[in-house]
N, C-alpha and C. Protein backbone atom coordinates (compact mmCIF):
# COMPACT_ATOMS: atom_id res chain seq x y z
N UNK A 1 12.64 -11.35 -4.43
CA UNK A 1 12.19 -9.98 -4.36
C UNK A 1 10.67 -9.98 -4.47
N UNK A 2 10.04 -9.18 -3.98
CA UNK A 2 8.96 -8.77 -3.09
C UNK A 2 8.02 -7.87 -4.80
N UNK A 3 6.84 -8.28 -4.90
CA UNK A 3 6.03 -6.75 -5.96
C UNK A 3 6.54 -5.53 -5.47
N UNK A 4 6.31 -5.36 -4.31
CA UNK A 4 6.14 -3.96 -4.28
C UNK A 4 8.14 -3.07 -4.21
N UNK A 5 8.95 -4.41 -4.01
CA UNK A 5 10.26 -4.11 -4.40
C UNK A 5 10.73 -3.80 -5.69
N UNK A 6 9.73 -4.83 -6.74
CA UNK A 6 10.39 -4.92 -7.96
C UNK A 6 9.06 -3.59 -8.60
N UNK A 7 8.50 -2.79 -8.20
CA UNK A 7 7.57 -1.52 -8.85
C UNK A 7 8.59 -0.71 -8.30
N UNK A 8 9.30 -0.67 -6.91
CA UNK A 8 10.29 0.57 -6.85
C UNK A 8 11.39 0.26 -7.96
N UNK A 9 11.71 -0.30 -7.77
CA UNK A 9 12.71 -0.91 -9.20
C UNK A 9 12.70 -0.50 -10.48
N UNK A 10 11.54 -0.88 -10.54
CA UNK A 10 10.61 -0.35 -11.84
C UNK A 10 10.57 1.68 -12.34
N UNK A 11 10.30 1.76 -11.09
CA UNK A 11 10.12 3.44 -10.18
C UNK A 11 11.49 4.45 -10.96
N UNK A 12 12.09 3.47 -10.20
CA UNK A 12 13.79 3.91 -10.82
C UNK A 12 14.71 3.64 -12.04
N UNK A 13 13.62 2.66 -12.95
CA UNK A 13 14.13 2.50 -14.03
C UNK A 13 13.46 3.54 -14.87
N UNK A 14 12.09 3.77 -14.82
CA UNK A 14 11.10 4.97 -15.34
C UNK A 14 11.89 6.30 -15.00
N UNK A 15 12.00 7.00 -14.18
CA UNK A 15 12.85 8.13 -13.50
C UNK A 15 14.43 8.18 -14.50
N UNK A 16 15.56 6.92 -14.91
CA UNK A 16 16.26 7.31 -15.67
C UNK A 16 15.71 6.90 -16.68
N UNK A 17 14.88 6.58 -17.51
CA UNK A 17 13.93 6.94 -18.90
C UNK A 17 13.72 8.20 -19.07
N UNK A 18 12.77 8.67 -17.95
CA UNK A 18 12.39 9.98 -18.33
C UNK A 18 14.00 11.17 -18.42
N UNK A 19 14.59 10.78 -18.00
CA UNK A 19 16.03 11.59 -17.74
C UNK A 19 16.74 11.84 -18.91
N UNK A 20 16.40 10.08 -19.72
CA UNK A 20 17.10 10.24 -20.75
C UNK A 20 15.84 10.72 -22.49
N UNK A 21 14.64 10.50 -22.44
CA UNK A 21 13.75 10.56 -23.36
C UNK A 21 13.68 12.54 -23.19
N UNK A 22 13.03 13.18 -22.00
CA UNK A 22 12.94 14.41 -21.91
C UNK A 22 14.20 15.35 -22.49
N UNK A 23 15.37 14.90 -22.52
CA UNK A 23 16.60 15.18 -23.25
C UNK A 23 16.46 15.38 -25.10
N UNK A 24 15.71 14.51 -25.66
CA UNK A 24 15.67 13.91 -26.71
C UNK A 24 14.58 14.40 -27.14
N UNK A 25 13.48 15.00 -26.05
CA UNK A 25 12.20 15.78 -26.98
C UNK A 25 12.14 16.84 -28.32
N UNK A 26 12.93 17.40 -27.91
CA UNK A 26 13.46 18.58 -28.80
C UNK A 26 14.52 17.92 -30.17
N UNK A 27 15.38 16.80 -30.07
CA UNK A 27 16.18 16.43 -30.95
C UNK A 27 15.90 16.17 -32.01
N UNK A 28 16.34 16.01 -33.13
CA UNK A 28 16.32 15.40 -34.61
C UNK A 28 16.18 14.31 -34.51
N UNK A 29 16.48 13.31 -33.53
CA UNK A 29 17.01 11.98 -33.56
C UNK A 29 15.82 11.09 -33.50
N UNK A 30 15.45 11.04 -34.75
CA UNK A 30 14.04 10.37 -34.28
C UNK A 30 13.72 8.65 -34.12
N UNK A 31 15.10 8.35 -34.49
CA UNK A 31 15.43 6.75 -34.47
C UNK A 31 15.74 6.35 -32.77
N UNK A 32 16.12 7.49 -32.39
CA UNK A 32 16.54 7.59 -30.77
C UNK A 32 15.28 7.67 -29.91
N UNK A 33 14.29 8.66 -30.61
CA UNK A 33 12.91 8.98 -29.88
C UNK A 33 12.13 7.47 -29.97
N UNK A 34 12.27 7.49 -31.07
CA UNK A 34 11.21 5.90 -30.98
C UNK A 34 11.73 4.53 -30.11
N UNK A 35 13.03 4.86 -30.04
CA UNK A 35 13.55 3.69 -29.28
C UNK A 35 12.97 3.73 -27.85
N UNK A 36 13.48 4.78 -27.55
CA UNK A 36 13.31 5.71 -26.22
C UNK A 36 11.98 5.25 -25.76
N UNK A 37 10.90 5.65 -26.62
CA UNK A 37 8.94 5.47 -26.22
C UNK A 37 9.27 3.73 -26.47
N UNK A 38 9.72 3.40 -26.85
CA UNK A 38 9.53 1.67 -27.11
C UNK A 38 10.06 0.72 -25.59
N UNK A 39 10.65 1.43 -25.10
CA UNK A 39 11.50 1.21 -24.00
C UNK A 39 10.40 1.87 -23.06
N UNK A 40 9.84 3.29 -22.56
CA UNK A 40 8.35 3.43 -21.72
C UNK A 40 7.19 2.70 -22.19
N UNK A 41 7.28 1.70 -23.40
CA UNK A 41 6.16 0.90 -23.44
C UNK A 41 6.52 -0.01 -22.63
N UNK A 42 7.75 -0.70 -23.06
CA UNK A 42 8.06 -1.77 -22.01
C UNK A 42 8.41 -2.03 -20.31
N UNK A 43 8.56 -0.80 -20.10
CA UNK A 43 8.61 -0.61 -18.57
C UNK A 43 6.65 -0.32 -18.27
N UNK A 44 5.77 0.18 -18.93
CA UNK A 44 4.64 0.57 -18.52
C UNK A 44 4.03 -0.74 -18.53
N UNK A 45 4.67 -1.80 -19.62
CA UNK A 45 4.01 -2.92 -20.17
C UNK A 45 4.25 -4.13 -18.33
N UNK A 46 5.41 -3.96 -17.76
CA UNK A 46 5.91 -4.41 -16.73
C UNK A 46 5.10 -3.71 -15.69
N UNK A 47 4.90 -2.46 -15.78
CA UNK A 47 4.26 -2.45 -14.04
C UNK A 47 2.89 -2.88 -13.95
N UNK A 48 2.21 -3.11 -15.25
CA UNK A 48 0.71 -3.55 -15.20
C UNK A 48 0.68 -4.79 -14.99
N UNK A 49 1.88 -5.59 -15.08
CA UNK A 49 1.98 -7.12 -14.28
C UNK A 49 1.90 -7.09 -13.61
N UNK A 50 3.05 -6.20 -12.65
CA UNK A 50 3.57 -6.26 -11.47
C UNK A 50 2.46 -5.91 -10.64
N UNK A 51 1.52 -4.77 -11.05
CA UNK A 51 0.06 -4.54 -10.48
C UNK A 51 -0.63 -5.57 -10.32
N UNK A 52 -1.10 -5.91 -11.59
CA UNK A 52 -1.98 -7.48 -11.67
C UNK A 52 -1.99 -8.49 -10.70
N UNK A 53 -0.46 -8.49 -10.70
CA UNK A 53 0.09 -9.68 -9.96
C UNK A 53 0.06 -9.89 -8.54
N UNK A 54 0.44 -8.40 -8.02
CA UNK A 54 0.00 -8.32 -6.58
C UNK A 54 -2.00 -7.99 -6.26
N UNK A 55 -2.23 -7.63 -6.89
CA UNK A 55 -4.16 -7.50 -7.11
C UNK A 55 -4.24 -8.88 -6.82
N UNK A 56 -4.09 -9.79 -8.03
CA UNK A 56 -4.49 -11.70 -8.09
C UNK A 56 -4.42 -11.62 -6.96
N UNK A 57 -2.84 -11.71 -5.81
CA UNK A 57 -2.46 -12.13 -4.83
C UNK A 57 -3.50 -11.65 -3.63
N UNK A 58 -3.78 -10.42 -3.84
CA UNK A 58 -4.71 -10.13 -2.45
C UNK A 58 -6.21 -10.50 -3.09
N UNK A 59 -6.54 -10.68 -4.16
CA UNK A 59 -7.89 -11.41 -3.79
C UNK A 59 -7.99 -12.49 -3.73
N UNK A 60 -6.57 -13.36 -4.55
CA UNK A 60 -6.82 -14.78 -4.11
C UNK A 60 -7.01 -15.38 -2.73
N UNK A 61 -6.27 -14.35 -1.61
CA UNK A 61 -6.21 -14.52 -0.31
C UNK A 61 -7.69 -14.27 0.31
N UNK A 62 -8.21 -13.36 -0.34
CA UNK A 62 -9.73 -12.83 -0.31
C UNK A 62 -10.64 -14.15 -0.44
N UNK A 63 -10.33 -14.51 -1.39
CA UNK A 63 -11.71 -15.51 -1.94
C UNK A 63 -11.08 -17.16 -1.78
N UNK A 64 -10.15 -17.19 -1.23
CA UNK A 64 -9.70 -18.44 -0.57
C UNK A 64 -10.89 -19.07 0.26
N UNK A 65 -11.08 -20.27 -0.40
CA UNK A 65 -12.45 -21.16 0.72
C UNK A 65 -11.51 -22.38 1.15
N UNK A 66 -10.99 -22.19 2.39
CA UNK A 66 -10.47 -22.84 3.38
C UNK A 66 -11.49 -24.31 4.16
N UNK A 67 -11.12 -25.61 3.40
CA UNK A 67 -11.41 -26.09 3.68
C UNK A 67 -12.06 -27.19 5.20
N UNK A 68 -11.03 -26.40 6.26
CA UNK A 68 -11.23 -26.76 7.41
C UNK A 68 -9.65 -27.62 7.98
N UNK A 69 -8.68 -27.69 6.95
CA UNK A 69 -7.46 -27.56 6.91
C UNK A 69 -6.71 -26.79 7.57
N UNK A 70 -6.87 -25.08 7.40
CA UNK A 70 -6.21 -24.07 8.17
C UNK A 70 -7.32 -23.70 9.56
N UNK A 71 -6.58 -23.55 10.60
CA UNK A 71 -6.89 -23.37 11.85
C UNK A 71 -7.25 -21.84 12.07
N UNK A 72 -8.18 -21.08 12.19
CA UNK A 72 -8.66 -19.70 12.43
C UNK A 72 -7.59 -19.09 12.96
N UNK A 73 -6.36 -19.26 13.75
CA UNK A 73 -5.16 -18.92 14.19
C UNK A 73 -4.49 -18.46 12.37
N UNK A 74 -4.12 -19.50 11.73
CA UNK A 74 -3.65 -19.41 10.64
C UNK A 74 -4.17 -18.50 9.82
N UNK A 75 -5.68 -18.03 9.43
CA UNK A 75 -6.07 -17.46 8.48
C UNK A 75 -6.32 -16.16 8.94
N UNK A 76 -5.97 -16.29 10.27
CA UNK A 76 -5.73 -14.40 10.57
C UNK A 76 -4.73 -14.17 10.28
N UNK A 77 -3.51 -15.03 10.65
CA UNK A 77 -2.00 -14.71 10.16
C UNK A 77 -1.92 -14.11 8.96
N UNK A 78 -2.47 -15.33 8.21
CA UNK A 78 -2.66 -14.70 6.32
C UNK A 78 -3.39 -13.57 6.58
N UNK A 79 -4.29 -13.53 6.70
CA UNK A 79 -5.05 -12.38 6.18
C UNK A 79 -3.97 -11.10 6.93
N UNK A 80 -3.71 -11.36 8.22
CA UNK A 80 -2.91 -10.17 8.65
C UNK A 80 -1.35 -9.55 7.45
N UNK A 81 -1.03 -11.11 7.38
CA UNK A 81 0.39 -10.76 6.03
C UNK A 81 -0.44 -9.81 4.59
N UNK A 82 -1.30 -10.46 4.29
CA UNK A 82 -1.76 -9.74 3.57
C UNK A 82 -2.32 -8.09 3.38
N UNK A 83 -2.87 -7.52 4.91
CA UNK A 83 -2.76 -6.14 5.09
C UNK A 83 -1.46 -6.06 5.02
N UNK A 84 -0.49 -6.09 5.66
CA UNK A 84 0.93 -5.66 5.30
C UNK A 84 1.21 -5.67 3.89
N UNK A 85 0.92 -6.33 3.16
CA UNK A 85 1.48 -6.29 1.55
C UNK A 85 0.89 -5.40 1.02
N UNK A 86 -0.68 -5.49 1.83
CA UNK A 86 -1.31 -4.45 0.68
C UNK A 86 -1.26 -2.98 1.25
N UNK A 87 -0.71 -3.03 2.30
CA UNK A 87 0.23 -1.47 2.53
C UNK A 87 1.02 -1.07 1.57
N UNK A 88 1.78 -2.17 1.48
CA UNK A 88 2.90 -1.71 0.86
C UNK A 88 2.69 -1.48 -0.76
N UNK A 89 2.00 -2.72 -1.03
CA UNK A 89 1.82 -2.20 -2.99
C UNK A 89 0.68 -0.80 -2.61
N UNK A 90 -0.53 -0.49 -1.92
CA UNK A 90 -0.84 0.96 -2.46
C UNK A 90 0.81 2.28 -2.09
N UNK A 91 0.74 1.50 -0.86
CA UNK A 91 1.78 2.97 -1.10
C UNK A 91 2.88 3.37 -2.61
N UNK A 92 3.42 1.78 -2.46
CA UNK A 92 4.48 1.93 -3.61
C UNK A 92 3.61 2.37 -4.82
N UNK A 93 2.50 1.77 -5.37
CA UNK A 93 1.75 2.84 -6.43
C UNK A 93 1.71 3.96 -6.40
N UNK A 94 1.36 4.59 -5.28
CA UNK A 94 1.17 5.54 -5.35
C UNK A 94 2.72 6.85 -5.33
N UNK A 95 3.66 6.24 -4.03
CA UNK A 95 4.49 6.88 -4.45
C UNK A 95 5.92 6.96 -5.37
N UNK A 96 5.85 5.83 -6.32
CA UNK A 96 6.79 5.77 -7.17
C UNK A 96 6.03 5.93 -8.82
N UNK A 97 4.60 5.63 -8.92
CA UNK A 97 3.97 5.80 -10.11
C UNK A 97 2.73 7.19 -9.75
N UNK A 98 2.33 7.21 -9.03
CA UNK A 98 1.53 8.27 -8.70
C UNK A 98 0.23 7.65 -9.59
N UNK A 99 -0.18 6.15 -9.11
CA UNK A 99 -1.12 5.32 -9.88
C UNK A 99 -1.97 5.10 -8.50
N UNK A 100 -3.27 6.31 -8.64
CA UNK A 100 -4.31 6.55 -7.28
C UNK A 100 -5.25 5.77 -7.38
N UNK A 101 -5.39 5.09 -8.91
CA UNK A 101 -6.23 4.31 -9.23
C UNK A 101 -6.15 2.74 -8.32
N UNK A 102 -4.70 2.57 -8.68
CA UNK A 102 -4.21 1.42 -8.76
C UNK A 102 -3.97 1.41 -7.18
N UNK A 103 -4.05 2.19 -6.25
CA UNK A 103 -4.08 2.39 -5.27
C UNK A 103 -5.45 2.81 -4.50
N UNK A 104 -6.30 3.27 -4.93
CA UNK A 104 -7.13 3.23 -4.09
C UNK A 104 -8.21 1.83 -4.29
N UNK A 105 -7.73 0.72 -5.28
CA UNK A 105 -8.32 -0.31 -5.69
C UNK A 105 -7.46 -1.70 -4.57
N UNK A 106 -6.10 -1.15 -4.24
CA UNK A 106 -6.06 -1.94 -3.13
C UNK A 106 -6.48 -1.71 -1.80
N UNK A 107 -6.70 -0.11 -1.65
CA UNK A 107 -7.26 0.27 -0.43
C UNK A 107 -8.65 -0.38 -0.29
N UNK A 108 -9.54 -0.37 -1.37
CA UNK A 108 -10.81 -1.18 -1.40
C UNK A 108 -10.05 -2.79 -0.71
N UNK A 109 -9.66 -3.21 -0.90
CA UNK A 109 -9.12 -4.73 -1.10
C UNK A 109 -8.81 -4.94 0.94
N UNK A 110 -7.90 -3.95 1.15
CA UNK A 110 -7.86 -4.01 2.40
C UNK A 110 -8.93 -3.59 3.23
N UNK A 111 -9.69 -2.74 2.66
CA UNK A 111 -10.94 -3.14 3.51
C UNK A 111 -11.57 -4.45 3.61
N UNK A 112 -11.49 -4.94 2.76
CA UNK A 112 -12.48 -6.44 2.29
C UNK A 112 -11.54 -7.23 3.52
N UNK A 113 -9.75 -7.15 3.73
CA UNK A 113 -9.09 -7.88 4.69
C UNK A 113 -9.50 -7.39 5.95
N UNK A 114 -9.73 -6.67 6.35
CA UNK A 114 -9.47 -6.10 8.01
C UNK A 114 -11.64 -6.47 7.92
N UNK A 115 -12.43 -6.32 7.29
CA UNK A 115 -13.74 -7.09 7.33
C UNK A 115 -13.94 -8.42 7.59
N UNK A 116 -12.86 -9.07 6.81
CA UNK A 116 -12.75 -10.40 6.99
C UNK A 116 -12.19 -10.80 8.59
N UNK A 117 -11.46 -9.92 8.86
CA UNK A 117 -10.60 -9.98 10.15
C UNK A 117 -11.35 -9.93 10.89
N UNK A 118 -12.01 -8.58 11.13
CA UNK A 118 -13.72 -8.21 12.01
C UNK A 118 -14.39 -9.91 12.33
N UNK A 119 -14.98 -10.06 11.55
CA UNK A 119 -15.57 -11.76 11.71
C UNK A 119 -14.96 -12.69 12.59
N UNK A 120 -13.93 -12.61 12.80
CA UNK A 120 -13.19 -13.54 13.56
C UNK A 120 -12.42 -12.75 14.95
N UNK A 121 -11.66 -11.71 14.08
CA UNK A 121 -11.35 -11.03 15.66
C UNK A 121 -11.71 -9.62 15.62
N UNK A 122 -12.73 -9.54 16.33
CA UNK A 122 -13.86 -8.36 16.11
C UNK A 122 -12.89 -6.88 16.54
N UNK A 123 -12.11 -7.35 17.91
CA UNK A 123 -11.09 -6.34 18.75
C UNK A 123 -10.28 -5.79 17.76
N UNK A 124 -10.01 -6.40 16.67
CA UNK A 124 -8.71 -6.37 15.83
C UNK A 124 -7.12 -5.98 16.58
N UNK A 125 -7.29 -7.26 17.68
CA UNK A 125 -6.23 -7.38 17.92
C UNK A 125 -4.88 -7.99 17.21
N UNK A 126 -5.61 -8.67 16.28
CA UNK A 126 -4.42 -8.82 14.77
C UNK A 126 -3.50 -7.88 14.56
N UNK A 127 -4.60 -7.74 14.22
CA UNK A 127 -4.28 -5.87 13.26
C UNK A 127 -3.46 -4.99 13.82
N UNK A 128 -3.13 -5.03 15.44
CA UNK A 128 -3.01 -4.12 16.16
C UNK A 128 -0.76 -4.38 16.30
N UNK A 129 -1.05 -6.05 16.00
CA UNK A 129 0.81 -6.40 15.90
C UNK A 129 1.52 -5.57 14.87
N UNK A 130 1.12 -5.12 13.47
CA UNK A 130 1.13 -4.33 12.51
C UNK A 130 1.51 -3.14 12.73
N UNK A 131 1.30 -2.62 14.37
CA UNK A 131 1.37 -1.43 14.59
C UNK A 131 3.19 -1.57 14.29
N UNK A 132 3.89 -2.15 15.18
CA UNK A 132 5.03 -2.21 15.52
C UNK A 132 5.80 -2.48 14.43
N UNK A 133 5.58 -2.78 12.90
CA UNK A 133 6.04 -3.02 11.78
C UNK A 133 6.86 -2.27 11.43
N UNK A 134 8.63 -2.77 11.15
CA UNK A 134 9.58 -1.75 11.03
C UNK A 134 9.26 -0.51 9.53
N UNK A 135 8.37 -1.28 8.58
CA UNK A 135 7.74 -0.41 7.96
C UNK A 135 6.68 0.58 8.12
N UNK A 136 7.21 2.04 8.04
CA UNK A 136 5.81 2.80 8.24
C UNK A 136 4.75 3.00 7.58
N UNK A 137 5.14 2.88 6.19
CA UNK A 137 3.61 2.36 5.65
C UNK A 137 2.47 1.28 5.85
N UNK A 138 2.97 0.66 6.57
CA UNK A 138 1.98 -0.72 7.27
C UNK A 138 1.37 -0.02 8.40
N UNK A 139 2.40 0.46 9.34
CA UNK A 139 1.94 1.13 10.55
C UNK A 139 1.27 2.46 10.86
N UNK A 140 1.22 3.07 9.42
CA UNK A 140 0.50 3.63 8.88
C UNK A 140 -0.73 3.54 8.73
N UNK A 141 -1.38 2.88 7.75
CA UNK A 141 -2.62 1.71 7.54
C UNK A 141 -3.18 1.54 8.44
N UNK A 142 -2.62 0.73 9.36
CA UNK A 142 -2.94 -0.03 10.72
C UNK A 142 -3.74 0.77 11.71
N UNK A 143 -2.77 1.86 11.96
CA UNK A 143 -3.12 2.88 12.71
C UNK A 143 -4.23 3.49 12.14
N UNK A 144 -4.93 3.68 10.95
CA UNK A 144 -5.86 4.54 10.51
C UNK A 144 -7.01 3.65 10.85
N UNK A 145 -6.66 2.54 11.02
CA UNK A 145 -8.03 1.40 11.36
C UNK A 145 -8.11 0.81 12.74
N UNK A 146 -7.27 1.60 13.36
CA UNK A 146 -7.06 1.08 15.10
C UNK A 146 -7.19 2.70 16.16
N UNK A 147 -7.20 3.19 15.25
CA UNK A 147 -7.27 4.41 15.82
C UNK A 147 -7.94 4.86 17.06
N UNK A 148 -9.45 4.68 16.64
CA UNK A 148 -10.84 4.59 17.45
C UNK A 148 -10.38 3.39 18.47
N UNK A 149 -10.31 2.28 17.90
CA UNK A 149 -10.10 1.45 19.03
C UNK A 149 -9.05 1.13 20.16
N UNK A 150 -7.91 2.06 19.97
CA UNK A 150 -7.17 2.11 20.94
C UNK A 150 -6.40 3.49 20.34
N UNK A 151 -6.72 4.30 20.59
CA UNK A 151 -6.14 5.29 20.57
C UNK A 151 -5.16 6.04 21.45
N UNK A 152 -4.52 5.54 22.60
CA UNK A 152 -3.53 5.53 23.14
C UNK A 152 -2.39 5.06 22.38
N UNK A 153 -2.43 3.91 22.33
CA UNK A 153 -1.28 3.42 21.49
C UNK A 153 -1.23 3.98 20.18
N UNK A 154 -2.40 4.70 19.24
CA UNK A 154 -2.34 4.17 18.11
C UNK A 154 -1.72 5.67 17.40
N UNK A 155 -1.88 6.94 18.55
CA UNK A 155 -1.73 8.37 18.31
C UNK A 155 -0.15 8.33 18.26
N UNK A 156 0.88 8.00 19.42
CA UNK A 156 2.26 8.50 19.23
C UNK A 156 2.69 7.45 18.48
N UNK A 157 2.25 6.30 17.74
CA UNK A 157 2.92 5.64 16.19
C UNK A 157 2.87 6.88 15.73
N UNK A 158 1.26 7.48 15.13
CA UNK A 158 0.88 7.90 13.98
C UNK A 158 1.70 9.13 14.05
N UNK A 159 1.95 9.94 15.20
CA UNK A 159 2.94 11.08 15.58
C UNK A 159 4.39 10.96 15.48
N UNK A 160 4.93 9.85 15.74
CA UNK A 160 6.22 9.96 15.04
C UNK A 160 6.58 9.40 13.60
N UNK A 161 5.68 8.54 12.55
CA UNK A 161 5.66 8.55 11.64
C UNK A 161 5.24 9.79 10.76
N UNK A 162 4.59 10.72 10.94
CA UNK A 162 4.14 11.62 10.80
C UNK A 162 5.31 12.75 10.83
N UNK A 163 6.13 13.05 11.53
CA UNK A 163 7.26 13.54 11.80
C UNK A 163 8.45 13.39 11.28
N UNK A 164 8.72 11.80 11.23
CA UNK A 164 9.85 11.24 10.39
C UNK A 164 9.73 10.93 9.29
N UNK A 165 9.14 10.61 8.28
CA UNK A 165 8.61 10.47 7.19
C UNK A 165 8.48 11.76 6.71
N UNK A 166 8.48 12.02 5.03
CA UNK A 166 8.29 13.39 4.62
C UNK A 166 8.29 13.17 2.82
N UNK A 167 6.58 14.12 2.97
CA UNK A 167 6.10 13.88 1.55
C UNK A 167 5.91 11.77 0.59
N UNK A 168 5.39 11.19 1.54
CA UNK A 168 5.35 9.97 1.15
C UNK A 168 4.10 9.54 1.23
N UNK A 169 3.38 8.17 1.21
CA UNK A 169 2.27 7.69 1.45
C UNK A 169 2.36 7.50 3.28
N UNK A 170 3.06 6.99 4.09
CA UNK A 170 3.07 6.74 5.44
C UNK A 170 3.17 8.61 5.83
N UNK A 171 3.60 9.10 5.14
CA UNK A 171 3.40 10.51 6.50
C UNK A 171 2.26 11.04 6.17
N UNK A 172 1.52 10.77 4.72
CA UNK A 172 -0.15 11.67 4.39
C UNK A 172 -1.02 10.79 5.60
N UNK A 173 -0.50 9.26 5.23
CA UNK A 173 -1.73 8.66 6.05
C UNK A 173 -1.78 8.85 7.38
N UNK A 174 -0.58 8.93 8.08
CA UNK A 174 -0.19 9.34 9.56
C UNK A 174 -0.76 10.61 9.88
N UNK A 175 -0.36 11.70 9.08
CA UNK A 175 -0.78 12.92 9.02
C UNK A 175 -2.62 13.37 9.17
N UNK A 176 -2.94 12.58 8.20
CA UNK A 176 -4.62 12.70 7.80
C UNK A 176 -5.25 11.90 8.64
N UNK A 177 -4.71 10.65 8.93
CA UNK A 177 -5.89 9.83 10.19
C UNK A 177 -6.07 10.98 11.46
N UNK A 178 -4.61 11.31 11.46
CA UNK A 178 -4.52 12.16 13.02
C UNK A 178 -5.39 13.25 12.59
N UNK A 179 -5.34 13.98 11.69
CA UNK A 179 -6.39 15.12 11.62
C UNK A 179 -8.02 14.69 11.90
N UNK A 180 -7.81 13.72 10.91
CA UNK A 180 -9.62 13.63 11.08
C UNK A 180 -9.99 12.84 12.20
N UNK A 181 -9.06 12.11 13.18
CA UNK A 181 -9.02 11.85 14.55
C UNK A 181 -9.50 13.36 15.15
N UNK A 182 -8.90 14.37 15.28
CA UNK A 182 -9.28 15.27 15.98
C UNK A 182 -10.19 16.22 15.39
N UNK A 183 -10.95 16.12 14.18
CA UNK A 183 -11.71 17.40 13.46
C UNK A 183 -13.02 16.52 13.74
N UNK A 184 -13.03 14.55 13.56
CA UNK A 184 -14.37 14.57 13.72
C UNK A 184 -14.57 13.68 15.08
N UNK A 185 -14.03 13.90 15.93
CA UNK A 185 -13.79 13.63 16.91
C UNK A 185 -13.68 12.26 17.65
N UNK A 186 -13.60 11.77 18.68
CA UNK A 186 -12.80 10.85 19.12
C UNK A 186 -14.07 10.00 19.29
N UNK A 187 -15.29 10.45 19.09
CA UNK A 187 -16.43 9.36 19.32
C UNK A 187 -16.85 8.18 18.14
N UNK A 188 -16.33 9.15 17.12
CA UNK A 188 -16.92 8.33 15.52
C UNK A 188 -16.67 7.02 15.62
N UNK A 189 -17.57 6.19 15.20
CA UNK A 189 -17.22 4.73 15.05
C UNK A 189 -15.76 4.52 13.96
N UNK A 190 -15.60 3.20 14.53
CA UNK A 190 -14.48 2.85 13.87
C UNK A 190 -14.72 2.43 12.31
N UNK A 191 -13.48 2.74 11.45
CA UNK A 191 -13.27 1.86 10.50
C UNK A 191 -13.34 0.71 9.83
C-alpha cells in the first residue's frame, strides 16, 4: 500500500473517531473521553509520518545526484512517477485531512519536479503522458501545467474531469486552471 492509500485509511479511521468522541463530548464518562483524545493523538501522531514520509520521498527524488548510472530517459521517468505521487499525496491531504499546509508544501515540491523536467524536456512532453492517468487528480495537475502548451488536448481532460468529479481536489483544480485559462487569457506564459 501506497502513502497516499494508507492517509485515506487514516481519513477513515479519523471520520469513525470523530463519530464516536463527538458522541461523548457532553458525557460523564471521562475515562471514555480521555481514551477517545488518546486514540486522535495516535491517529494525528500517524499521519505526520505518513506526511513526512511521502515529503522525504519527493525530495529525496529532488536532490538525488545521479551519478551517470541512470540514463536521462530514466530520470524523467522518475521524476515523471514522482509528479504523479505528488498529485496524489497533495490531493489526499487536502481532501481527507483538509491539511493546505501540508499540501501546498507538496505543490511547492512539484514545481521543483516539472523545473527539473523543463531542463531536460523543455516541451514537457513527459508530463503530457500524465494526462491520460486513470487518476484524475494527476490529470488534473498535469493539465494545469500543460495547459498553455497544448491546450487542445489539455481543455476536454480538464472539462470532463471537471464534470465528473464533485467537490474534490481534481474537480477545484480542473475547474480553476480552466477558469484562469479563460479570465487571463490564452497568451500568458506557461507554468
Amino acid at each position: 500500500m501506497d502513502i497516499d492509500e494508507s492517509i485515506v485509511q487514516l481519513g477513515t479511521k479519523l471520520d469513525a473517531w470523530w463519530g464516536g468522541f463527538s458522541t461523548m463530548l457532553h458525557s460523564d464518562d471521562r475515562v471514555a473521553q480521555g481514551n477517545a483524545l488518546l486514540r486522535g493523538f495516535q491517529i494525528t501522531k500517524e499521519f505526520d509520518r505518513l506526511k513526512a514520509e511521502g515529503l522525504a520521498a519527493i525530495g529525496a527524488l529532488l536532490n538525488r545526484q545521479d551519478t551517470g548510472a541512470v540514463t536521462q530517459a530514466e530520470r524523467v521517468a522518475s521524476l515523471v512517477r514522482g509528479f504523479a505521487f505528488s498529485a496524489k499525496l497533495a490531493s489526499t491531504l487536502h481532501d481527507e485531512f483538509r491539511d493546505t499546509d501540508g499540501e501546498t508544501e507538496v505543490v511547492h515540491l512539484m514545481l521543483e519536479i516539472v523545473n527539473a523536467l523543463d531542463a531536460i524536456d523543455p516541451d514537457r512532453i513527459a508530463l503530457a503522458t500524465l494526462l491520460d492517468d486513470s487518476d484524475p487528480r494527476v490529470g488534473a495537475f498535469a493539465g494545469a501545467y500543460l495547459i498553455k502548451s497544448m491546450p487542445e488536448r489539455v481543455i476536454p481532460i480538464l472539462r470532463e474531469i471537471a464534470e465528473k468529479e464533485h467537490a474534490n481536489s481534481a474537480h477545484f483544480n480542473a475547474y480553476w486552471t480552466l477558469l484562469r485559462w479563460e479570465r487571463e487569457g490564452r497568451h500568458a506564459a506557461k507554468i
